[in-house]
N, C-alpha and C. Protein backbone atom coordinates (compact mmCIF):
# COMPACT_ATOMS: atom_id res chain seq x y z
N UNK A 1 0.83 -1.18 0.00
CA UNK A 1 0.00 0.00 0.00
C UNK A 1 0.88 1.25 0.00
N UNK A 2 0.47 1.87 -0.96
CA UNK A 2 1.77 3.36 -1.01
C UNK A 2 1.00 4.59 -0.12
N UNK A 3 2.00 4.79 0.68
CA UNK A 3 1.27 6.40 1.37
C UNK A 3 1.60 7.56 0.34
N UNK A 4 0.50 8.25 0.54
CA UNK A 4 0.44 9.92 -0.25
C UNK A 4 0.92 10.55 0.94
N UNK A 5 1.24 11.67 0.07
CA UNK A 5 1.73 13.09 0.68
C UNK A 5 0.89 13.49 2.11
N UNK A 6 -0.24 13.21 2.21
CA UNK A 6 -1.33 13.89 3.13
C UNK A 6 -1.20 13.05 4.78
N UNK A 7 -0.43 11.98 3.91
CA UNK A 7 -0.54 10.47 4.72
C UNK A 7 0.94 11.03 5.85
N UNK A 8 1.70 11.22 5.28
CA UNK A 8 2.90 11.74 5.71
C UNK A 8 3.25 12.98 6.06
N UNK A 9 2.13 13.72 6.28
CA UNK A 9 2.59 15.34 6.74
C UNK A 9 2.79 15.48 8.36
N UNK A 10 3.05 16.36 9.12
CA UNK A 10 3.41 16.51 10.32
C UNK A 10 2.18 17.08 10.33
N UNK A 11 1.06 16.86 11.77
CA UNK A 11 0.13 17.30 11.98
C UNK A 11 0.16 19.26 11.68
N UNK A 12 1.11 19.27 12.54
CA UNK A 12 1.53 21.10 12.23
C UNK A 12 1.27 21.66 10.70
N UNK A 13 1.44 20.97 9.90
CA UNK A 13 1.74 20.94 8.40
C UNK A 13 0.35 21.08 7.74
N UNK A 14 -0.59 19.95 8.32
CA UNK A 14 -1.91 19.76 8.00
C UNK A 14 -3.09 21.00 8.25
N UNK A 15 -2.58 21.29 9.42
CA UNK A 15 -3.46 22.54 10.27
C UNK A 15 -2.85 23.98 9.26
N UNK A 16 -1.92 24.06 9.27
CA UNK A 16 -1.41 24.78 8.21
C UNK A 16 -2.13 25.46 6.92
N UNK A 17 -2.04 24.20 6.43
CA UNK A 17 -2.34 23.92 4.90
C UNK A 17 -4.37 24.39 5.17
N UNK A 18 -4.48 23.91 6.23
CA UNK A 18 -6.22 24.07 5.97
C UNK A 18 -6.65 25.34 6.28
N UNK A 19 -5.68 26.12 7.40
CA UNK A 19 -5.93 27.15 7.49
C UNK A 19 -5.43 28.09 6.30
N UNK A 20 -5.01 27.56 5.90
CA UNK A 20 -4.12 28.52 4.14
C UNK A 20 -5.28 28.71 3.48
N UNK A 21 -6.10 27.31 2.88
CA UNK A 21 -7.20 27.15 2.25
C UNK A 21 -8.36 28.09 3.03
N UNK A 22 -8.73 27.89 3.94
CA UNK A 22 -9.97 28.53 4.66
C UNK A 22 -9.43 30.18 3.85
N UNK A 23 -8.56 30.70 4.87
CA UNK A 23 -8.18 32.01 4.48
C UNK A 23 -8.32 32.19 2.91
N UNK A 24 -7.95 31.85 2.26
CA UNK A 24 -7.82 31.59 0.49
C UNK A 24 -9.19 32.01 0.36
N UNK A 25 -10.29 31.11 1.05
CA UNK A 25 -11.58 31.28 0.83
C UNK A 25 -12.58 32.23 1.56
N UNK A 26 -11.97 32.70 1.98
CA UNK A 26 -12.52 34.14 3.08
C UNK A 26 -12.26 35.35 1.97
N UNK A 27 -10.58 35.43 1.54
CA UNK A 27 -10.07 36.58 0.74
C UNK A 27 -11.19 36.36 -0.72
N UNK A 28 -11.40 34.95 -0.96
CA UNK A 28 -12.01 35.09 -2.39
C UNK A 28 -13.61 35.34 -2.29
N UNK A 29 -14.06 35.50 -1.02
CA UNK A 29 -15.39 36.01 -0.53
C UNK A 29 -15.60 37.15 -0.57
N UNK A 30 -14.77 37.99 -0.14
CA UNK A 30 -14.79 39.27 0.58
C UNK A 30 -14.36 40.30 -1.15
N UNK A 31 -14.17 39.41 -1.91
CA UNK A 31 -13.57 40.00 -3.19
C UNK A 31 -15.02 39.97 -4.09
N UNK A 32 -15.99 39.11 -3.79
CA UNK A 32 -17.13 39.02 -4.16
C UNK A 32 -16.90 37.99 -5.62
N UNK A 33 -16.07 37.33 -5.36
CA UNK A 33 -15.65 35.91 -6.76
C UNK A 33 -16.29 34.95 -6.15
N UNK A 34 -16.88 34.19 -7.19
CA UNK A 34 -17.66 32.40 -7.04
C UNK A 34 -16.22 31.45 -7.18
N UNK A 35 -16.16 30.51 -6.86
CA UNK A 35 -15.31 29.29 -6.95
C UNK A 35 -15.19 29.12 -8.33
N UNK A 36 -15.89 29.40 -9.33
CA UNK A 36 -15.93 29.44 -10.67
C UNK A 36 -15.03 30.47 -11.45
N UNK A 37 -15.15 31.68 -10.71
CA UNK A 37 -14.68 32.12 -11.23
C UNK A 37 -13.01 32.34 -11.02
N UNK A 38 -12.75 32.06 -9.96
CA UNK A 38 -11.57 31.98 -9.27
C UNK A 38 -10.82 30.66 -10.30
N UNK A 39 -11.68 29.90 -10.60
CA UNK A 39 -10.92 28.48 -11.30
C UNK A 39 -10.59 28.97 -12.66
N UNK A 40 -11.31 30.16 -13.34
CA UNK A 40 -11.10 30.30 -14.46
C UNK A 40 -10.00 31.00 -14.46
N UNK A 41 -9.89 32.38 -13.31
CA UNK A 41 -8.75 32.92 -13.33
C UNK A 41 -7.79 32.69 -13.55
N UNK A 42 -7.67 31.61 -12.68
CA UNK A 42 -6.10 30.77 -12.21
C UNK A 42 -5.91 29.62 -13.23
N UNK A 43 -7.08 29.18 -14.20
CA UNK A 43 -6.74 28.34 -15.36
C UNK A 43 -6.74 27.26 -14.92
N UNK A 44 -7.73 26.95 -14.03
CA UNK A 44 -7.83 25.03 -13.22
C UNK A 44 -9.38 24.51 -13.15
N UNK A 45 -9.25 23.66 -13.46
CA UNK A 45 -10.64 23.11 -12.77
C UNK A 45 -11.13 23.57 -11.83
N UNK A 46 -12.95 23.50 -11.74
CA UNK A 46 -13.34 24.18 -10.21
C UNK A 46 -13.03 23.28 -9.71
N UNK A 47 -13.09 22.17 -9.72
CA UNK A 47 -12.94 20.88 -8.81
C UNK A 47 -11.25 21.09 -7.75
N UNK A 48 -10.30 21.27 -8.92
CA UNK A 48 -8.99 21.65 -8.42
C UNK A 48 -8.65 22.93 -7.34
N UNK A 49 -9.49 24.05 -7.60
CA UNK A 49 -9.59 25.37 -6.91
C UNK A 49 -10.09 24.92 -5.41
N UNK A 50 -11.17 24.11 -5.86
CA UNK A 50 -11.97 23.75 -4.24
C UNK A 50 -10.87 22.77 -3.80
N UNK A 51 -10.15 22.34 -4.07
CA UNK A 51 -9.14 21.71 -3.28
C UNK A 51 -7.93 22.29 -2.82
N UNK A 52 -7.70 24.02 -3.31
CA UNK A 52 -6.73 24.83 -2.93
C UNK A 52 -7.70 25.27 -1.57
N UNK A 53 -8.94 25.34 -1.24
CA UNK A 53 -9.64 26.04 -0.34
C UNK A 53 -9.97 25.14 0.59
N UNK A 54 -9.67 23.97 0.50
CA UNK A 54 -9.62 22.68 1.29
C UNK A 54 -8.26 22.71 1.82
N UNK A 55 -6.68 23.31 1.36
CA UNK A 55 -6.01 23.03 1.86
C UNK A 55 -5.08 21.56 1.98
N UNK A 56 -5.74 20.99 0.48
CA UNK A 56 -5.14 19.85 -0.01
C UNK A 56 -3.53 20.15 -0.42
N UNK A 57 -2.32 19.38 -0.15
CA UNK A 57 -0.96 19.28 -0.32
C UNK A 57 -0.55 19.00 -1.64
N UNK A 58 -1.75 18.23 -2.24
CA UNK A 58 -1.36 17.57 -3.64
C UNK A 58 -1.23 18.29 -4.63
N UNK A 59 -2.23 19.56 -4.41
CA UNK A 59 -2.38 20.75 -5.38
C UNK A 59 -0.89 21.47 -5.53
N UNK A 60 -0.70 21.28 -6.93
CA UNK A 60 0.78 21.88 -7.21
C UNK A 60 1.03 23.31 -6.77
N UNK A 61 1.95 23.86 -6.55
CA UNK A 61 2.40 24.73 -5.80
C UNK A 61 1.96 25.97 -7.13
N UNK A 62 2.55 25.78 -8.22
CA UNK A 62 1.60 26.85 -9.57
C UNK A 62 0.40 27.45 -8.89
N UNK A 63 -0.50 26.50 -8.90
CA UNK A 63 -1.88 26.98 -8.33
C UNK A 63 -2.34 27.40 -7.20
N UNK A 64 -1.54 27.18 -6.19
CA UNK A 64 -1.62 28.02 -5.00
C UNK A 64 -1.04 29.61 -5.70
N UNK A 65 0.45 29.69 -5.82
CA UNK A 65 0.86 30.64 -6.66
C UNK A 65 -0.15 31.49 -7.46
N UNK A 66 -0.52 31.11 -8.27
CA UNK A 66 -1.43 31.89 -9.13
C UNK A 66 -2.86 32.04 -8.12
N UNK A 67 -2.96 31.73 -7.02
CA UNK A 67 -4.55 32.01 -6.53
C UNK A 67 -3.76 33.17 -6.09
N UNK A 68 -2.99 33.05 -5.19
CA UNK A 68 -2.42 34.49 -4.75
C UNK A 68 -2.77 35.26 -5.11
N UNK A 69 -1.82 35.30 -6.60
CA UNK A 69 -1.78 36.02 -7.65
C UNK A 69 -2.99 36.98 -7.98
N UNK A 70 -4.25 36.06 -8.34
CA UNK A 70 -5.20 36.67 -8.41
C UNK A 70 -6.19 37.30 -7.06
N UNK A 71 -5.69 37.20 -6.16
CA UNK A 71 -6.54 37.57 -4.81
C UNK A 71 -5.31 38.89 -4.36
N UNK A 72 -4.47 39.12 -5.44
CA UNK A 72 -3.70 40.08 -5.14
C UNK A 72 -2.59 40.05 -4.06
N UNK A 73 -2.56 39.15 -3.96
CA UNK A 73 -0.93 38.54 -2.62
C UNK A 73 -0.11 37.64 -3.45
N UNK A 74 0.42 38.45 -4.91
CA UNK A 74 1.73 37.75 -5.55
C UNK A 74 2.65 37.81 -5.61
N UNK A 75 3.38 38.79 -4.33
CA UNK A 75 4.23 38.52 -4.06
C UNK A 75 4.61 37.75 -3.11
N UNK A 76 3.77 37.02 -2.75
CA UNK A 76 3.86 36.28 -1.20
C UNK A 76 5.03 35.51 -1.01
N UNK A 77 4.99 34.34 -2.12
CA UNK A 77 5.71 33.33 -2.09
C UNK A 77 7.50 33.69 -2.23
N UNK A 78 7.38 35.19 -3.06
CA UNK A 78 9.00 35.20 -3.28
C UNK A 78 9.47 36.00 -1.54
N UNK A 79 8.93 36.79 -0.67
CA UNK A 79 8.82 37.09 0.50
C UNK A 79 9.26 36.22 1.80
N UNK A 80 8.66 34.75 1.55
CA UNK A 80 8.10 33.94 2.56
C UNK A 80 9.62 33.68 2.86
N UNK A 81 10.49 33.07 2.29
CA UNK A 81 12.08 32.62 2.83
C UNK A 81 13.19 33.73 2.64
N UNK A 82 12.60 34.79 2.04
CA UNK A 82 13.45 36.07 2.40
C UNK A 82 14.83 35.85 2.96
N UNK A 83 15.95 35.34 2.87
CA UNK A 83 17.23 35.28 3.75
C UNK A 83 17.21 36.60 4.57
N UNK A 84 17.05 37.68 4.70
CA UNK A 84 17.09 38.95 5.27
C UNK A 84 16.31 38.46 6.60
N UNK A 85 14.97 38.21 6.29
CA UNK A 85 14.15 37.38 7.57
C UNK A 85 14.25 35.97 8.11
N UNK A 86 15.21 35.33 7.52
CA UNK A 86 15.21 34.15 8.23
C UNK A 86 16.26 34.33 9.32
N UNK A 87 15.21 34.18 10.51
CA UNK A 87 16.47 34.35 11.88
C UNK A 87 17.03 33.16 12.20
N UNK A 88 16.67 32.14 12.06
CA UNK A 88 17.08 30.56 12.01
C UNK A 88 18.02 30.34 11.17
N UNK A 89 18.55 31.12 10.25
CA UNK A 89 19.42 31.33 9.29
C UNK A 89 20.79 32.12 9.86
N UNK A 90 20.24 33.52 9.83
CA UNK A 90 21.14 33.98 10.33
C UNK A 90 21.88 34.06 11.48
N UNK A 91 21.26 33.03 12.59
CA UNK A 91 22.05 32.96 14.29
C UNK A 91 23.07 31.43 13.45
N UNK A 92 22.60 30.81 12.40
CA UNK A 92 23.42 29.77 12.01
C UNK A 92 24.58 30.55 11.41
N UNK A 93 24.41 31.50 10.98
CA UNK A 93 25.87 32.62 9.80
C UNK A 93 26.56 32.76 11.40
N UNK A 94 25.95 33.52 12.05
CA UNK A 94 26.40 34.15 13.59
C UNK A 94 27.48 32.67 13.90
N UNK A 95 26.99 31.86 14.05
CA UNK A 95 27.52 30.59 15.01
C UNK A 95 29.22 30.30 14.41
N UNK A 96 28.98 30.62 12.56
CA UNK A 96 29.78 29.85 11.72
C UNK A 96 31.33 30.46 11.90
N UNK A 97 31.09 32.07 12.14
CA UNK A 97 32.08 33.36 12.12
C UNK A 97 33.29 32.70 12.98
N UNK A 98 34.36 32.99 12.32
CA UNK A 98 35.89 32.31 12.70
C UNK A 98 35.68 33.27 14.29
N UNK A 99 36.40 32.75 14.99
CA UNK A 99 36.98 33.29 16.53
C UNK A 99 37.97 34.55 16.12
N UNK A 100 39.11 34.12 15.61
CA UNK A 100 40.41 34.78 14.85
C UNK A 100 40.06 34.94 13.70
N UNK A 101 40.52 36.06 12.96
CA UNK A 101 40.90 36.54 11.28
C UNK A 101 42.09 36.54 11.40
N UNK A 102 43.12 35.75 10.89
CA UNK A 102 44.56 36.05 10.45
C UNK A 102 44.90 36.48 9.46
N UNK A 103 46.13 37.27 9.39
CA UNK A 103 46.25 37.81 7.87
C UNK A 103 47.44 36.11 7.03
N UNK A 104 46.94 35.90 5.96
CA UNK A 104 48.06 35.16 5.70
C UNK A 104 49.47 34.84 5.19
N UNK A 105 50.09 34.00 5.83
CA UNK A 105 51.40 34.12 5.75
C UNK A 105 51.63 34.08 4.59
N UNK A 106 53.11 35.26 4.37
CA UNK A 106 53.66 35.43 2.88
C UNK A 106 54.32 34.29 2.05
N UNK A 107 54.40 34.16 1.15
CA UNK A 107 55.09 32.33 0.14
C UNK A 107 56.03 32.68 0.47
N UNK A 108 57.16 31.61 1.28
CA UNK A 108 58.68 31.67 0.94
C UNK A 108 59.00 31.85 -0.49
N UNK A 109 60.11 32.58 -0.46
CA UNK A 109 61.11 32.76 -1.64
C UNK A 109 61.61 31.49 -2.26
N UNK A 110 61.61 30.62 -3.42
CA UNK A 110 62.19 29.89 -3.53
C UNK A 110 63.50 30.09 -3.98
């Protein structure tokens, strides 16, 4: 029996993902768009869209992307790992920094 993606997520991951979708579907409310029309936007099946608003994993990352896109949050995804904001990043640069800088020694003369 093969596990899927959904099968194998970290609960954290799951809650995540559904709250992504819910929100997805609040912003595409409040914009006054049908599920229809949101699918046409983004160039997917409605069937596929209602599974970005479900918060399904399987849905290729394109189509999350492009819902953004059209709900007007396209820049999200290039934002989200920002090196500037990753502090988990940068206390790892912090950790790496030599103790000493030496200057280095000159080549003997042969």
């Amino acid at each position: 029996m093969r596990s899927t993606v959904a099968d194998t997520l970290p609960p954290g991951v799951k809650r995540a993902l559904t709250k992504l979708g819910a929100d997805v579907a609040l912003a595409r409310k409040k914009r006054n768009l049908t599920a229809m029309m949101m699918a046409e936007r983004i160039g997917v099946a409605k069937s596929t869209y209602l599974k970005v608003e479900k918060g399904d994993p399987t849905v290729a990352l394109g189509t999350y992307a492009m819902t953004f896109f059209v709900l007007g949050f396209g820049d999200v995804l290039g934002e989200m790992l920002d090196a500037r904001r990753d502090d988990q990043g940068l206390l790892l640069d912090a950790e790496r920094m030599p103790q000493r800088v030496r200057t280095p020694k000159s080549p003997r003369a042969l």
